[in-house]
Protein backbone atom coordinates (compact mmCIF):
# COMPACT_ATOMS: atom_id res chain seq x y z
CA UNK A 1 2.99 -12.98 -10.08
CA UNK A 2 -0.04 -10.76 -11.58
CA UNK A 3 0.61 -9.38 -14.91
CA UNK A 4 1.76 -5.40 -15.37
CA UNK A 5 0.95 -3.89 -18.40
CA UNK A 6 -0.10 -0.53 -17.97
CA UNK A 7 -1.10 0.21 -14.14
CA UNK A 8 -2.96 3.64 -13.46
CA UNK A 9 -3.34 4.77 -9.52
CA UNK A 10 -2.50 7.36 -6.85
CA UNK A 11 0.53 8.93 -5.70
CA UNK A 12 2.17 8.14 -1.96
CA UNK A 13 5.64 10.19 -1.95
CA UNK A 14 8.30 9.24 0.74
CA UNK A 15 11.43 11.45 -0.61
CA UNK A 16 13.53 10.45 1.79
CA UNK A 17 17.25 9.12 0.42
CA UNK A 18 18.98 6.21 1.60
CA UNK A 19 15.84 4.14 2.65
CA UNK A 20 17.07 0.99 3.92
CA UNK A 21 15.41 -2.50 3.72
CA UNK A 22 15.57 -2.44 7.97
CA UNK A 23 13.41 1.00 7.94
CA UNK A 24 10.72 -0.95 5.24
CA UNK A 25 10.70 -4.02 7.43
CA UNK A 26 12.40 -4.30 10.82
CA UNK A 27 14.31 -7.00 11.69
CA UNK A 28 11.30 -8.85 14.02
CA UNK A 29 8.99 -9.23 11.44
CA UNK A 30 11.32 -11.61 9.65
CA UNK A 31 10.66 -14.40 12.25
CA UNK A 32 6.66 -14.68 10.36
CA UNK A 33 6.22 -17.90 8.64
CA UNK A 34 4.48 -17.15 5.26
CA UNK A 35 4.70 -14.86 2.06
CA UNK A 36 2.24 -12.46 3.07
CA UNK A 37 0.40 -10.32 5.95
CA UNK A 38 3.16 -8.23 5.79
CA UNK A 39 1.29 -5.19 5.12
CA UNK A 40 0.84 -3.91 8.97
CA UNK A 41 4.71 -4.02 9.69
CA UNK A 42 5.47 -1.61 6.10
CA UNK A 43 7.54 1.61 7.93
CA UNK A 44 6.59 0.04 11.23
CA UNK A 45 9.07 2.56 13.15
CA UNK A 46 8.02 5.86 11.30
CA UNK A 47 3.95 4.26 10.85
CA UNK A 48 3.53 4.01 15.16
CA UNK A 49 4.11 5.37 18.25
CA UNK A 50 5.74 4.01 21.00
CA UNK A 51 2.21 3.32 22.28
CA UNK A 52 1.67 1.31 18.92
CA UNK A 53 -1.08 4.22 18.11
CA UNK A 54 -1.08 5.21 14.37
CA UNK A 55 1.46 8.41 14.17
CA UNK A 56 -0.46 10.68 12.36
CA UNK A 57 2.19 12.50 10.53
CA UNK A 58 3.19 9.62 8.91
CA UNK A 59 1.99 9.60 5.33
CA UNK A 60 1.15 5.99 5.17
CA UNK A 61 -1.45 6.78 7.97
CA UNK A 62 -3.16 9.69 5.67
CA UNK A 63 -6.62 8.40 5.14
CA UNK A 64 -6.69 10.03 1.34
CA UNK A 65 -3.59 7.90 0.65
CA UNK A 66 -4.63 4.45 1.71
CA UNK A 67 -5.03 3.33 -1.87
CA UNK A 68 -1.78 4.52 -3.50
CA UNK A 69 -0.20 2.15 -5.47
CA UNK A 70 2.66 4.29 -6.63
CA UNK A 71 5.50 4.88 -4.27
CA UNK A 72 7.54 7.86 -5.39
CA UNK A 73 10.71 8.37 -3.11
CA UNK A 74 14.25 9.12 -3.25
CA UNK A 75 17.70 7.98 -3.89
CA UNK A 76 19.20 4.90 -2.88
CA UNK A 77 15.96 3.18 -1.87
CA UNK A 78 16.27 -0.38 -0.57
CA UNK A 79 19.67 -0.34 0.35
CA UNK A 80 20.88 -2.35 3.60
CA UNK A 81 20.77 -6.19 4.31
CA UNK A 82 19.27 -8.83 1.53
CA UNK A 83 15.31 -9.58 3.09
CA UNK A 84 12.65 -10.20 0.56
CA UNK A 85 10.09 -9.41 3.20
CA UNK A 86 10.70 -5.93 2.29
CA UNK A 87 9.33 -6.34 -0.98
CA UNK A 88 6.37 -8.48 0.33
CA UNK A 89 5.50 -5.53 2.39
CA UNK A 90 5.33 -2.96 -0.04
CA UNK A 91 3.40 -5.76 -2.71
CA UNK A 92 1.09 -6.76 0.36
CA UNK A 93 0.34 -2.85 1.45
CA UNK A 94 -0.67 -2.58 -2.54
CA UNK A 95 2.16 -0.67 -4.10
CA UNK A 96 2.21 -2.00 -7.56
CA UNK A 97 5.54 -0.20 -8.74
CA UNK A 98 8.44 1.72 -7.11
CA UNK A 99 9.70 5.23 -8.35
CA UNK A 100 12.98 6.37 -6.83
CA UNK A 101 16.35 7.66 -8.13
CA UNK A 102 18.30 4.42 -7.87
CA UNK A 103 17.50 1.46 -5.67
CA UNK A 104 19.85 -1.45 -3.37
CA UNK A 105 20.98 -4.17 -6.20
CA UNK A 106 19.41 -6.68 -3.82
CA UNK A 107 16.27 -4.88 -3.41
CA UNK A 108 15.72 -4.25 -6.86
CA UNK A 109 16.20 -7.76 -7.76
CA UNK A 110 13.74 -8.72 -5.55
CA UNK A 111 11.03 -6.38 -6.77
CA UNK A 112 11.57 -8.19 -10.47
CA UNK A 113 10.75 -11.29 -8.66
CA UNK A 114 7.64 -10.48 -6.23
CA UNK A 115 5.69 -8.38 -8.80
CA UNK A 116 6.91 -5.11 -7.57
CA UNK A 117 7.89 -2.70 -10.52
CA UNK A 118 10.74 -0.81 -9.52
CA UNK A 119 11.39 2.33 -11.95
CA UNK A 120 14.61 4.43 -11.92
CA UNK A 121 14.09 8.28 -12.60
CA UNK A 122 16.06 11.46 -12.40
CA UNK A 123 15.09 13.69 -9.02
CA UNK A 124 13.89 16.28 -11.68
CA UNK A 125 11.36 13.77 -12.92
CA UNK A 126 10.09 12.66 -9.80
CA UNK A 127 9.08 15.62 -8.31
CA UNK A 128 5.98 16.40 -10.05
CA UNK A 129 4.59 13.19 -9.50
CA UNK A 130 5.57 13.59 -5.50
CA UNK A 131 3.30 16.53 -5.59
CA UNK A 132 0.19 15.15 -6.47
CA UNK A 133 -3.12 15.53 -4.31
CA UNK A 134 -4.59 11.84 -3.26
CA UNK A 135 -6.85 11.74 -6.41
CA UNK A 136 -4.66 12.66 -8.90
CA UNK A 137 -3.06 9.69 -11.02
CA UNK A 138 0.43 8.38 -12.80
CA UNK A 139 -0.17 6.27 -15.51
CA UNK A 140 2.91 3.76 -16.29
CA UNK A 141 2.89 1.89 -19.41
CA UNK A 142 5.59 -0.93 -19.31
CA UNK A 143 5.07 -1.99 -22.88
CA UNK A 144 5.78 1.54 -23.96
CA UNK A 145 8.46 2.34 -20.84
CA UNK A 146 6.76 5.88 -20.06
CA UNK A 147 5.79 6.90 -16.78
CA UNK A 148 2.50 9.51 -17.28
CA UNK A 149 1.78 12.15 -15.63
CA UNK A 150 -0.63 14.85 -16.76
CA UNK A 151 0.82 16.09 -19.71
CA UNK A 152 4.39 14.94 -18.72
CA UNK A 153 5.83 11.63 -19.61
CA UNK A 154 9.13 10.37 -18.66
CA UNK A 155 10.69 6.96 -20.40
CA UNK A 156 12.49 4.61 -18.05
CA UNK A 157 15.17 1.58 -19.22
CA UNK A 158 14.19 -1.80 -17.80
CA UNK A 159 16.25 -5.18 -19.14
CA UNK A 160 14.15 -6.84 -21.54
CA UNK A 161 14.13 -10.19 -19.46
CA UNK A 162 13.05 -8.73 -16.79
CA UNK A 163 10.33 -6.39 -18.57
CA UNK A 164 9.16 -9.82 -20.08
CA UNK A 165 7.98 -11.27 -16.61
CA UNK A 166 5.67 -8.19 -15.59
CA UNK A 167 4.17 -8.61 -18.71
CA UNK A 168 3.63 -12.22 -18.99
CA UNK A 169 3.08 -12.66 -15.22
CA UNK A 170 5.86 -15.49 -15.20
CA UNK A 171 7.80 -15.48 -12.20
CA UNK A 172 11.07 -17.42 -12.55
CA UNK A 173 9.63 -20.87 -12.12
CA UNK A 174 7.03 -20.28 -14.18
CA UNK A 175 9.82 -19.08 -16.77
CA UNK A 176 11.88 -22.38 -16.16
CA UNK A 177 8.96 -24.73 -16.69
CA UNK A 178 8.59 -23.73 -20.50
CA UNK A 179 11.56 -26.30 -20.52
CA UNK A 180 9.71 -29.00 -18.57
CA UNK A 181 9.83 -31.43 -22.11
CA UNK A 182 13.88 -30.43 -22.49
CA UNK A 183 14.44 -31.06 -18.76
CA UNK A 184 12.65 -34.48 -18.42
CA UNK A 185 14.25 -35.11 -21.60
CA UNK A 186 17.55 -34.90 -20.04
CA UNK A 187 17.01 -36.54 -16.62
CA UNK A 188 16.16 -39.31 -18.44
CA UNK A 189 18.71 -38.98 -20.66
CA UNK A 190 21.43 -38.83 -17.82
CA UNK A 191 19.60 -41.15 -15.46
CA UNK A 192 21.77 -44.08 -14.07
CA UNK A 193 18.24 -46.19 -13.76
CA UNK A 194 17.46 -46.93 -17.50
């Protein structure tokens, strides 16, 4: 998992509530083998037409958006069945964090553990950032739990734990092998071999 300290970049605003996991991801992408390359299948239904063409009022297709990092969107994003491909879409496309009102339990989760910031704001404090032109930029600085915008700033609660991976860059393996020493302590320790 790369680190996330403070992460400045463009604006890509999908305000739509009640964004569920099968609308980030359908359900025939999950049959793909590895962690990533999931970028292409990212809001496959609203991104093409039938014809698989690019639909051009989609605002993932927008040319002056291709390099947002900051999704900005509505309530209850994420909500729906448990897949984790959902996540590795939005981290493979090249969002770096999530802004929405509230987020699925499952997807949220999920974010913490692929290197996907997800940030919980009021509607009120979401909709300046959703108006931004393709070159203006949100600053958020985890350390400091502010999102920036212009001369607006908005603080956001994340659990400590969590807070500490995105800084570190420790995913929850990484995490567990600090205790390498203590665990290979106690396997030998409780080891029927010695």
């Amino acid at each position: 998992m790369d680190k996330f300290t403070v992460h400045t970049g463009t604006t890509l605003a999908i305000m739509n509530d009640n964004i569920d996991t099968d609308q980030l991801l359908p359900k025939q992408f999950l049959k793909r083998l590895t962690k990533k390359g999931y970028e292409d299948a990212l809001f496959f239904e609203w991104r093409y037409k039938e014809d698989g063409s690019n639909n051009p009022d989609f605002i993932l297709n927008d040319p002056e958006r291709q390099d947002a990092s900051i999704l900005i969107t509505g309530d209850s994003f994420g909500i729906g069945s448990s897949r984790e491909h959902a996540v590795w879409a939005l981290r493979d496309w090249g969002f770096k964090a999530v802004i929405a009102g509230s987020f699925g339990p499952i997807l949220y989760m999920n974010c913490t553990k692929n290197g996907v910031l997800p940030i919980k704001l009021p509607k009120e404090a979401r909709e300046t950032p959703s108006k931004l032109t393709p070159t203006e930029q949100v600053t958020i600085d985890l350390p400091k739990q502010e999102v920036i915008c212009g001369e607006h700033s908005w603080h956001f609660d994340i659990n400590s734990s969590w807070k500490e991976k995105f800084l570190t860059g420790e995913d929850d393996i990484d995490q567990t092998m600090r205790y390498e020493d203590q665990i290979s302590a106690y396997e030998v320790q409780i080891s029927p071999y010695q």
